[in-house]
PDB file of N, CA and C in Angstrom:
ATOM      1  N   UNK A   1     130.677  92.327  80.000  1.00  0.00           N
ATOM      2  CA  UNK A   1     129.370  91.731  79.820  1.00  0.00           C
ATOM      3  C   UNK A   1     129.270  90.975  78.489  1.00  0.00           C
ATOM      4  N   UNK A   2     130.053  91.364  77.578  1.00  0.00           N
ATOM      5  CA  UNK A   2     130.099  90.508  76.302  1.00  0.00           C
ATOM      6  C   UNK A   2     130.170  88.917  76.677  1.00  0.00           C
ATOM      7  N   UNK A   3     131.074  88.448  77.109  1.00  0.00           N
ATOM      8  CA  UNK A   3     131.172  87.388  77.754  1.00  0.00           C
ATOM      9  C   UNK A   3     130.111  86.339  77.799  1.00  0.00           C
ATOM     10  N   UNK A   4     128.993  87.140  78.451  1.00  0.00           N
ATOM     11  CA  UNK A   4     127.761  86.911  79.000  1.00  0.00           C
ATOM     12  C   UNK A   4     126.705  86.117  77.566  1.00  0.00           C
ATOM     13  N   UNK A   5     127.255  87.007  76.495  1.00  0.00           N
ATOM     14  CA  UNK A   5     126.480  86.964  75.161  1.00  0.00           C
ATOM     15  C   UNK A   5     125.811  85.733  74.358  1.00  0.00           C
ATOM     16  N   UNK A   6     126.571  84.715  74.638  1.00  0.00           N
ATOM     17  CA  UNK A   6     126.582  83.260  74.160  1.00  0.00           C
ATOM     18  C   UNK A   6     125.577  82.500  75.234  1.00  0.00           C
ATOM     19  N   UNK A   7     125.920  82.607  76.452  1.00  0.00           N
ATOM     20  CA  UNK A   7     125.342  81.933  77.444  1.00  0.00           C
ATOM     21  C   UNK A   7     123.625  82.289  77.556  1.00  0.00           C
ATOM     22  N   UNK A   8     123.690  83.364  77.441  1.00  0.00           N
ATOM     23  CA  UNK A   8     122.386  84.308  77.254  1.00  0.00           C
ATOM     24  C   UNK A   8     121.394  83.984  76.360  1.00  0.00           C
ATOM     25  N   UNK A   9     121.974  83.793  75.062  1.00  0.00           N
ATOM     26  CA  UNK A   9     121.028  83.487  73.768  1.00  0.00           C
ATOM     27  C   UNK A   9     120.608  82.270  74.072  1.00  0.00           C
ATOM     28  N   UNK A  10     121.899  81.277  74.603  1.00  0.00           N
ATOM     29  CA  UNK A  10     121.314  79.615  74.792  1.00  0.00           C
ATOM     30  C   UNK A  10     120.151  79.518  75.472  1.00  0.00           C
ATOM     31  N   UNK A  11     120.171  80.576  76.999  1.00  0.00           N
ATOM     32  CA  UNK A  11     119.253  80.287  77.833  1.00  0.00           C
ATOM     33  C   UNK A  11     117.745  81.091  77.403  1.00  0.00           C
ATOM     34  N   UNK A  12     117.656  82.217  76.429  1.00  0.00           N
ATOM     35  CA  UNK A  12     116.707  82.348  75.865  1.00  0.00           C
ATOM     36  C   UNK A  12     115.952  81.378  75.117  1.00  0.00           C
ATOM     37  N   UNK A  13     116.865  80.669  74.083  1.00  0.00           N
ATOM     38  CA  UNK A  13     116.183  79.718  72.875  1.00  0.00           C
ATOM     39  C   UNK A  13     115.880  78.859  74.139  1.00  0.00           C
ATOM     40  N   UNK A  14     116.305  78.301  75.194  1.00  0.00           N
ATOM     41  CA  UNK A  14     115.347  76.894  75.945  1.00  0.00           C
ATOM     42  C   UNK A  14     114.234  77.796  76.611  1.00  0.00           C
ATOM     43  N   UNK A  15     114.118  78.969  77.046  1.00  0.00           N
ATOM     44  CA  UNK A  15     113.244  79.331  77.615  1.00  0.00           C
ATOM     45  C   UNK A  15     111.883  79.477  76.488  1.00  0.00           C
ATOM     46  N   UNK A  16     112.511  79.881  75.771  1.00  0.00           N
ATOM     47  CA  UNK A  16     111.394  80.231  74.493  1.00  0.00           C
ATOM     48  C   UNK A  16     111.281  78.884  73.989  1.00  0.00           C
ATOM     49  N   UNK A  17     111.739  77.964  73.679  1.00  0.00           N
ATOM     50  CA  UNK A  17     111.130  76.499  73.355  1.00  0.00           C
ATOM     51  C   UNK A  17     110.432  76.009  74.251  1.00  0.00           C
ATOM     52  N   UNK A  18     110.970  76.413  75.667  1.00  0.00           N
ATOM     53  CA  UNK A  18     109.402  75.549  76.848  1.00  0.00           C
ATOM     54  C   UNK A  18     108.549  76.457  76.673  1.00  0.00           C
ATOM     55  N   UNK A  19     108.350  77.917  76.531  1.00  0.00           N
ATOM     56  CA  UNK A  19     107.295  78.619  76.548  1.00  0.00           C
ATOM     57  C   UNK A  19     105.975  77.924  75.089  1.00  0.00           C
ATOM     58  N   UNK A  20     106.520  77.626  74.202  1.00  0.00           N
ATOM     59  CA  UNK A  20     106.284  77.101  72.661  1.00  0.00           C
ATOM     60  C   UNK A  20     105.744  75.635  72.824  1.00  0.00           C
ATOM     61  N   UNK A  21     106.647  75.369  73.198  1.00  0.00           N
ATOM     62  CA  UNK A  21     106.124  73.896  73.616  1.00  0.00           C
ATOM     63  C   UNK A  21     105.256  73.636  74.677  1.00  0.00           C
ATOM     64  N   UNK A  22     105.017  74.114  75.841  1.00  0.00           N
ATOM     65  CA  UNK A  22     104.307  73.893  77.147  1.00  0.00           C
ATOM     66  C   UNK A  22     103.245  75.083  77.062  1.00  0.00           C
ATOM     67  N   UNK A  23     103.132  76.071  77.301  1.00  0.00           N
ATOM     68  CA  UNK A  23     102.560  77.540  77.635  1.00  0.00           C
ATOM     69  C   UNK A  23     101.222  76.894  76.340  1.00  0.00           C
ATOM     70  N   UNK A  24     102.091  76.615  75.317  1.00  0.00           N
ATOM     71  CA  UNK A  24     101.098  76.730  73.890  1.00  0.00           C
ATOM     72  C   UNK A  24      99.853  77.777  73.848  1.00  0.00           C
ATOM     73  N   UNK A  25     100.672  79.311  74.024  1.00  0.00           N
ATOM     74  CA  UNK A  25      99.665  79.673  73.827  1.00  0.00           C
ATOM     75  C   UNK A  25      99.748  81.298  73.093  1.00  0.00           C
ATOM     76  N   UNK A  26      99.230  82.228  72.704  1.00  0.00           N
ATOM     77  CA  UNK A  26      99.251  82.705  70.873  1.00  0.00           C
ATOM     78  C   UNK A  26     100.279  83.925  71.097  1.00  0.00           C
ATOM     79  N   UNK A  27     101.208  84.240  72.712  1.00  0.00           N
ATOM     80  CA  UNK A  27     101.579  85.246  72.919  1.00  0.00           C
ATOM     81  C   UNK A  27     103.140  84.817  73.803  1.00  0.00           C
ATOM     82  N   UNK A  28     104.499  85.036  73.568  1.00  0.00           N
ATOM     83  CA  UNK A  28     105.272  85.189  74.640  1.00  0.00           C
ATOM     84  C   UNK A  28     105.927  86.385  74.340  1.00  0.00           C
ATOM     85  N   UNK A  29     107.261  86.818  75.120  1.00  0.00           N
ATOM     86  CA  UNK A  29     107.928  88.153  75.256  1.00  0.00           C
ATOM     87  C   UNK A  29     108.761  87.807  75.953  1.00  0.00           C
ATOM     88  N   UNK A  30     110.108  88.288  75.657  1.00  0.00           N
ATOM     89  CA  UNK A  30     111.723  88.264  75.943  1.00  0.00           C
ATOM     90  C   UNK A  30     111.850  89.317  76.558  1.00  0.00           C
ATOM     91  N   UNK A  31     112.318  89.016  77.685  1.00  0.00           N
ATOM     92  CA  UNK A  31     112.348  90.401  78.592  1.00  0.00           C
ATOM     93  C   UNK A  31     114.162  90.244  79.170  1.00  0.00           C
ATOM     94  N   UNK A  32     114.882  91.410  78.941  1.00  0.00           N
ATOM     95  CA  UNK A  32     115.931  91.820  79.456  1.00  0.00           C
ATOM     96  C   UNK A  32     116.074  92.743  79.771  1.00  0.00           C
ATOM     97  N   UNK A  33     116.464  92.573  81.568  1.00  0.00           N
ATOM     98  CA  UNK A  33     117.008  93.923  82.540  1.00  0.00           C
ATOM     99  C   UNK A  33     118.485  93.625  82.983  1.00  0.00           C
ATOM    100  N   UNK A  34     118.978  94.662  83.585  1.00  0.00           N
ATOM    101  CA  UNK A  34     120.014  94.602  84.135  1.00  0.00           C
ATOM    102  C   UNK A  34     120.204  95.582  85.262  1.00  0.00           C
ATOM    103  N   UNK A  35     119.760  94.432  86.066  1.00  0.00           N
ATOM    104  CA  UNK A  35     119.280  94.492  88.014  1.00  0.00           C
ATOM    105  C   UNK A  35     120.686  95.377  88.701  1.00  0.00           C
ATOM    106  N   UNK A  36     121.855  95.394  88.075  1.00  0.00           N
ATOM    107  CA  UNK A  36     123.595  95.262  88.848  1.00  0.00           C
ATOM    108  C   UNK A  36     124.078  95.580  87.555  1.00  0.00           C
ATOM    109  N   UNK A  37     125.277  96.178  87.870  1.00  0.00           N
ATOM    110  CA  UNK A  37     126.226  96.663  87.150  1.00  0.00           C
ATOM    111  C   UNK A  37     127.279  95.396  86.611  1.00  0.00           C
ATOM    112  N   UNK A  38     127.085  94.159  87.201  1.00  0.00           N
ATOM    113  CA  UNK A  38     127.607  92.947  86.807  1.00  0.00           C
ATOM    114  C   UNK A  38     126.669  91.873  86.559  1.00  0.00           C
ATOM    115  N   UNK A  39     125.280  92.155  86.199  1.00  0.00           N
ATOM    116  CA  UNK A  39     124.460  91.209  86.513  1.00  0.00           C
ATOM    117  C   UNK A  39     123.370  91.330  85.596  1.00  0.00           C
ATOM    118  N   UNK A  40     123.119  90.273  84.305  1.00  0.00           N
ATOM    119  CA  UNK A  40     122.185  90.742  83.504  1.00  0.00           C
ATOM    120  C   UNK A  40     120.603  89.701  83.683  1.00  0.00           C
ATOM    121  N   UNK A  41     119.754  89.984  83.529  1.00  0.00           N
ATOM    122  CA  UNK A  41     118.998  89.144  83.725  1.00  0.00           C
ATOM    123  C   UNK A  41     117.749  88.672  82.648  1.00  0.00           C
ATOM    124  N   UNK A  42     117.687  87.598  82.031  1.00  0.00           N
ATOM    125  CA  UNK A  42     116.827  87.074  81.092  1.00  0.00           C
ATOM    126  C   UNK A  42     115.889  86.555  81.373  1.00  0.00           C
ATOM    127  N   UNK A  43     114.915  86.928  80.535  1.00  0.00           N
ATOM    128  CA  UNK A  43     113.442  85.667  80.572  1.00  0.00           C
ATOM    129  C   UNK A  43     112.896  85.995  80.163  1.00  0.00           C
ATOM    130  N   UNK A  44     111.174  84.960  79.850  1.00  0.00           N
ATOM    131  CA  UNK A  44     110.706  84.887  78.889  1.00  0.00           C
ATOM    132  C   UNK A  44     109.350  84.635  79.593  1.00  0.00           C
ATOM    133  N   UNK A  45     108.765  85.709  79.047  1.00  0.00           N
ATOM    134  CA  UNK A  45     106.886  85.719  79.736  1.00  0.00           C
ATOM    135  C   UNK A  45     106.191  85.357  79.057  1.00  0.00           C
ATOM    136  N   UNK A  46     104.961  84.700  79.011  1.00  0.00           N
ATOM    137  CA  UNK A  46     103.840  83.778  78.595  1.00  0.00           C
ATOM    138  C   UNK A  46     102.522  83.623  79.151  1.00  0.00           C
ATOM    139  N   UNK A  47     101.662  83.467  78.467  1.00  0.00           N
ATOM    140  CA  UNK A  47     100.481  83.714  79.729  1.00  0.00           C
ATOM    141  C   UNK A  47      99.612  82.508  79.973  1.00  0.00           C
ATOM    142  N   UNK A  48     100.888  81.557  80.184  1.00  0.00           N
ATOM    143  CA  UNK A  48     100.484  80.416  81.099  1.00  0.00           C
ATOM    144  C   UNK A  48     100.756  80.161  82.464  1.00  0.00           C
ATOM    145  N   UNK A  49     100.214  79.638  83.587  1.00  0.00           N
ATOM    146  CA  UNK A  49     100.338  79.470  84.773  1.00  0.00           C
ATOM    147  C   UNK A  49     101.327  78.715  85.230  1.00  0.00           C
ATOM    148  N   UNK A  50     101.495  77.866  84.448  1.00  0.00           N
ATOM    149  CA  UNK A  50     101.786  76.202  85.014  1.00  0.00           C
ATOM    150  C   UNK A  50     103.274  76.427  84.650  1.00  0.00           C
ATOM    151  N   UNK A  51     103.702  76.424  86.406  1.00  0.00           N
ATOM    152  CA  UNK A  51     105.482  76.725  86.393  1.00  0.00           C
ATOM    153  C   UNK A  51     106.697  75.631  85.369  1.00  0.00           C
ATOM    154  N   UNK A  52     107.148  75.574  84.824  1.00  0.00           N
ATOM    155  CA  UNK A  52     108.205  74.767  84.592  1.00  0.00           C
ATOM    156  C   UNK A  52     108.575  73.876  85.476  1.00  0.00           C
ATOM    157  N   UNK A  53     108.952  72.510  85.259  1.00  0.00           N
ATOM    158  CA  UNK A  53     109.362  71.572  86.248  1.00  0.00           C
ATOM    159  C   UNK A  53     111.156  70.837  85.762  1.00  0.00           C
ATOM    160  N   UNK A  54     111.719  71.345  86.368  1.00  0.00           N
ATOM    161  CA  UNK A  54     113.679  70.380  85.849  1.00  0.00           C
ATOM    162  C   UNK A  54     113.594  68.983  86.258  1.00  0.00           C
ATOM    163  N   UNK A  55     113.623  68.225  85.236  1.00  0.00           N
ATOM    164  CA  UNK A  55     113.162  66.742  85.483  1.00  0.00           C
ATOM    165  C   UNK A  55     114.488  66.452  84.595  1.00  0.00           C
ATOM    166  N   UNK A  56     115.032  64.899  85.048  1.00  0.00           N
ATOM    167  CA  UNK A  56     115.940  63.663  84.659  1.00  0.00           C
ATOM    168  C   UNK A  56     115.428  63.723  83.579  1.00  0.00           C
ATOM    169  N   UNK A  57     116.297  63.644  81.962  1.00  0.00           N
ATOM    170  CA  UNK A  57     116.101  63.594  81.180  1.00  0.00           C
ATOM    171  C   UNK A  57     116.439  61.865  80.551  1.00  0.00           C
ATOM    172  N   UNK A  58     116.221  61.183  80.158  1.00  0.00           N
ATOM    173  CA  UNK A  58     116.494  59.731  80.106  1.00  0.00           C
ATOM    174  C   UNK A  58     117.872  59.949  78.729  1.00  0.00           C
ATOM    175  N   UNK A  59     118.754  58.644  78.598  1.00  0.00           N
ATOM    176  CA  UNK A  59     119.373  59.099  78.129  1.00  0.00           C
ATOM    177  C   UNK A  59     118.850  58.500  76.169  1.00  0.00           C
ATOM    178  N   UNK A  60     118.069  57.957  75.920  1.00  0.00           N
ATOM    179  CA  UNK A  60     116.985  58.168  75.117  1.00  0.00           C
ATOM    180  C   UNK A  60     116.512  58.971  74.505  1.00  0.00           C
ATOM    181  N   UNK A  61     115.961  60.395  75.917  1.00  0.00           N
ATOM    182  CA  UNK A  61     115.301  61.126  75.134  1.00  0.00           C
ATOM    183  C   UNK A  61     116.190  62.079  74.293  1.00  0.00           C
ATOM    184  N   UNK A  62     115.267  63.090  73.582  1.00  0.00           N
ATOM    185  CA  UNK A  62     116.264  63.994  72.367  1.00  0.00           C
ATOM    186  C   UNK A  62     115.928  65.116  73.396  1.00  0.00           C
ATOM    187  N   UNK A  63     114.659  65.166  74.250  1.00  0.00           N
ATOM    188  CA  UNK A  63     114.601  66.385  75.110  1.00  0.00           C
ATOM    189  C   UNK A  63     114.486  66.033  76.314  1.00  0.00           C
ATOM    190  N   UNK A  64     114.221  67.077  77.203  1.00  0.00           N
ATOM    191  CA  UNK A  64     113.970  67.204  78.726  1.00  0.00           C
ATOM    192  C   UNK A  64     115.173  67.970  79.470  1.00  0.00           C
ATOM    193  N   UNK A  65     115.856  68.467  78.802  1.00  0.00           N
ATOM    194  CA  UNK A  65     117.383  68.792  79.490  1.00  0.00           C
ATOM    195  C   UNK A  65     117.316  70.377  79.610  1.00  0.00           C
ATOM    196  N   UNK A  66     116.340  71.241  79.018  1.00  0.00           N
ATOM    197  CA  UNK A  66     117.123  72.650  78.839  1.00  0.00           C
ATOM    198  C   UNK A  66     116.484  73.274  80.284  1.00  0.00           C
ATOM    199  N   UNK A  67     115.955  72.808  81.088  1.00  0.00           N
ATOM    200  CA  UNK A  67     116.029  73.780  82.634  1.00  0.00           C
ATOM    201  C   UNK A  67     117.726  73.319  83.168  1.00  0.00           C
ATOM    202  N   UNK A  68     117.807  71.734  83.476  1.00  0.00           N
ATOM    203  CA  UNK A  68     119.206  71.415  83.797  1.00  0.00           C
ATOM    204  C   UNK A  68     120.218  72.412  83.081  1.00  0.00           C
ATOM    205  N   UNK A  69     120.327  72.661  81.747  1.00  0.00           N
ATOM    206  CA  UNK A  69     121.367  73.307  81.072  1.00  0.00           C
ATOM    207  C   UNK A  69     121.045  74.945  81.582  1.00  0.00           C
ATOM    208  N   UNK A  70     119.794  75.121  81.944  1.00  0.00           N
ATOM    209  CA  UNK A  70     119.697  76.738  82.588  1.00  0.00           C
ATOM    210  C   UNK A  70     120.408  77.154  83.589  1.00  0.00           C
ATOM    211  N   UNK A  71     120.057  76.229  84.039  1.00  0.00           N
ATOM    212  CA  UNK A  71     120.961  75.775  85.871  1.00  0.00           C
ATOM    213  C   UNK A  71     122.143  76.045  85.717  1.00  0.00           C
ATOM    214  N   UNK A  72     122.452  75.417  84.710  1.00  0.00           N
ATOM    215  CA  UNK A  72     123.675  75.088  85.328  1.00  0.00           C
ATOM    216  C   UNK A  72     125.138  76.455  84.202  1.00  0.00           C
ATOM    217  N   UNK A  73     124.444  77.133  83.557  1.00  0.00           N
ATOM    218  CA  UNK A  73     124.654  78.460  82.662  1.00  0.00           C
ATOM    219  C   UNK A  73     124.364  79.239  83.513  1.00  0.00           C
ATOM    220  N   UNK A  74     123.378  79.363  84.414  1.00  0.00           N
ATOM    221  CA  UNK A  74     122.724  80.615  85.049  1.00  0.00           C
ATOM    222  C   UNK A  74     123.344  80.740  86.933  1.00  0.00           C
ATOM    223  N   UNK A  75     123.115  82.337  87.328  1.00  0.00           N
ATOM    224  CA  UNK A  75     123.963  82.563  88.593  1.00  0.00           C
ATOM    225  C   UNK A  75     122.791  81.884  89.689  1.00  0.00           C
ATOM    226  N   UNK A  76     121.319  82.173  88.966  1.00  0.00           N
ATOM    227  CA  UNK A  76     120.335  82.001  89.556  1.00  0.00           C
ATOM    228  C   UNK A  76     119.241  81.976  88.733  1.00  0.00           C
ATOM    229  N   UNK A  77     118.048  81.426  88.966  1.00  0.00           N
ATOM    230  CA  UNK A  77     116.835  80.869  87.886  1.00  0.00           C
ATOM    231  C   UNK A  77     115.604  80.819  88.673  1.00  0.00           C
ATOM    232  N   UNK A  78     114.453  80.984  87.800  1.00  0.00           N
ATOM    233  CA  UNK A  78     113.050  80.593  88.691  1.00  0.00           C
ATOM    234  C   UNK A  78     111.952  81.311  87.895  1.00  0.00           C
ATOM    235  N   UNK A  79     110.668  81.500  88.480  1.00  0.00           N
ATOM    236  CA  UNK A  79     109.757  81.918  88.004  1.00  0.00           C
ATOM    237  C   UNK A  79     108.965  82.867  88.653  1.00  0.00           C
ATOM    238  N   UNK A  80     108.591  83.998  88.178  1.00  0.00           N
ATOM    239  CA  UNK A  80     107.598  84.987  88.845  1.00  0.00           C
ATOM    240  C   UNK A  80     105.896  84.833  88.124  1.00  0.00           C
ATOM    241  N   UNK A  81     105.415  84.443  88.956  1.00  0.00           N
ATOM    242  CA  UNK A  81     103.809  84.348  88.814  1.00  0.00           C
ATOM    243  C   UNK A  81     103.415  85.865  88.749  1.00  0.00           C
ATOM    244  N   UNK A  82     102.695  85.967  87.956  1.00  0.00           N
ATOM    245  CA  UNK A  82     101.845  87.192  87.076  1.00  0.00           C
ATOM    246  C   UNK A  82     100.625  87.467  87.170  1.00  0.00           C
ATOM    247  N   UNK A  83      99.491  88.188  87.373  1.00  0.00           N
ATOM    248  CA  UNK A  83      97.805  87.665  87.283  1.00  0.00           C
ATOM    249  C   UNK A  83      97.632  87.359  86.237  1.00  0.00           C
ATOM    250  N   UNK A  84      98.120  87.693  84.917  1.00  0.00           N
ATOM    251  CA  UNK A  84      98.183  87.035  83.033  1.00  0.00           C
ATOM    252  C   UNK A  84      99.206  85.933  83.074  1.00  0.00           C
ATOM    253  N   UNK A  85     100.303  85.170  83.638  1.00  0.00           N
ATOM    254  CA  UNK A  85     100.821  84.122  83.489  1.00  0.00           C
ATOM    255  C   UNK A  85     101.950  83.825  84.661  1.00  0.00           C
ATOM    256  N   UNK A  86     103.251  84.470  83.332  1.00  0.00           N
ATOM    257  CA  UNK A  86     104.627  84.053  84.368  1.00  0.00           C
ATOM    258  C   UNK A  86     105.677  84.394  83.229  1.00  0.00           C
ATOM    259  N   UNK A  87     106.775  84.828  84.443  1.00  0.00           N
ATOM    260  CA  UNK A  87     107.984  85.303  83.440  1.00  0.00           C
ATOM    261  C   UNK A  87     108.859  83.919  84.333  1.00  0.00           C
ATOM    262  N   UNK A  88     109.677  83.247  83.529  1.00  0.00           N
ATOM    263  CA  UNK A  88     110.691  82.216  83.670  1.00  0.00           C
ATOM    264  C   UNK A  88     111.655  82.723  83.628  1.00  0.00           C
ATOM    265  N   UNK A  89     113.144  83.372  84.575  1.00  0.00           N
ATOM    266  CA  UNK A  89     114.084  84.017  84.491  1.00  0.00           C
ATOM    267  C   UNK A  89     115.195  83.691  84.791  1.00  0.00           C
ATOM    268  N   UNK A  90     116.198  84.153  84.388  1.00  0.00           N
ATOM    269  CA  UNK A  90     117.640  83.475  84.636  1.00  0.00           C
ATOM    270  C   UNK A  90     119.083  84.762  84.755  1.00  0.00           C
ATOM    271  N   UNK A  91     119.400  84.604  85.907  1.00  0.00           N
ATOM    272  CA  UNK A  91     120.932  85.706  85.912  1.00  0.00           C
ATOM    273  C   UNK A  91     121.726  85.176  85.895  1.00  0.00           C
ATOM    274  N   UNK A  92     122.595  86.117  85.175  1.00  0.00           N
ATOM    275  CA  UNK A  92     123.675  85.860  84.578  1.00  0.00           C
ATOM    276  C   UNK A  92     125.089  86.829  85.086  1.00  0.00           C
ATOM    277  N   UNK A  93     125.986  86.610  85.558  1.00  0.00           N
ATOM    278  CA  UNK A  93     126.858  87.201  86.332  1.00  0.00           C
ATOM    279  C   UNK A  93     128.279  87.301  85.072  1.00  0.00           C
ATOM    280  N   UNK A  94     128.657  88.884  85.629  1.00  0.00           N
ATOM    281  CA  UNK A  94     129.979  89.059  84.946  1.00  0.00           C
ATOM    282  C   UNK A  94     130.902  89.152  85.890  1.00  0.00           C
ATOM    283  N   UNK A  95     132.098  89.278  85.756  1.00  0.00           N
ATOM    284  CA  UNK A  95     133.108  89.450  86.292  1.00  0.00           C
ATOM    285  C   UNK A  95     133.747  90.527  86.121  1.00  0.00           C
ATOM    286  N   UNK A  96     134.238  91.266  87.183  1.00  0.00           N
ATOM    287  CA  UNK A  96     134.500  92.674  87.174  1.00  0.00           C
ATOM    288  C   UNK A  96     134.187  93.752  87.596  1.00  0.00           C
TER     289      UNK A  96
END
């Protein structure tokens, strides 16, 4: 699962920068479980509604890229709606 360690932090800091940037609002929380004995799972809750959208980033911009880079780090990704907001989550698979 070490392995996992690098990939993990990346996909936290973009989750926690859209939460910061979009959510804008006075509360988030880093949540890590581990669903499987090979399988860790990250994300980041906020108590905003309004799901994340993975949009074409132009090659211009300096942002728009970190759902694409989630994607494409992660086994699987998405969002769970909350009655207080939404957790944005991402698994992460080991080998072994």
């Amino acid at each position: 699962m070490d392995a996992l360690a690098e990939d993990g932090a990346l996909i936290v800091s973009e989750q926690v920068a859209n939460a910061v940037q979009h959510a804008r609002r006075e509360s988030i929380r880093v949540v890590i479980d581990r669903p499987g004995a090979a399988r860790v799972r990250v994300g980041v809750a906020d108590l905003s509604r309004a799901r994340p959208v993975q949009r074409e980033a132009d090659d211009s911009e300096e942002g728009g890229r970190g759902l694409r880079l989630v994607a494409a780090l992660a086994a699987d990704w998405g969002t769970d709606e909350r009655r207080w907001g939404k957790i944005v989550w991402a698994d992460l698979e080991g080998r072994g």
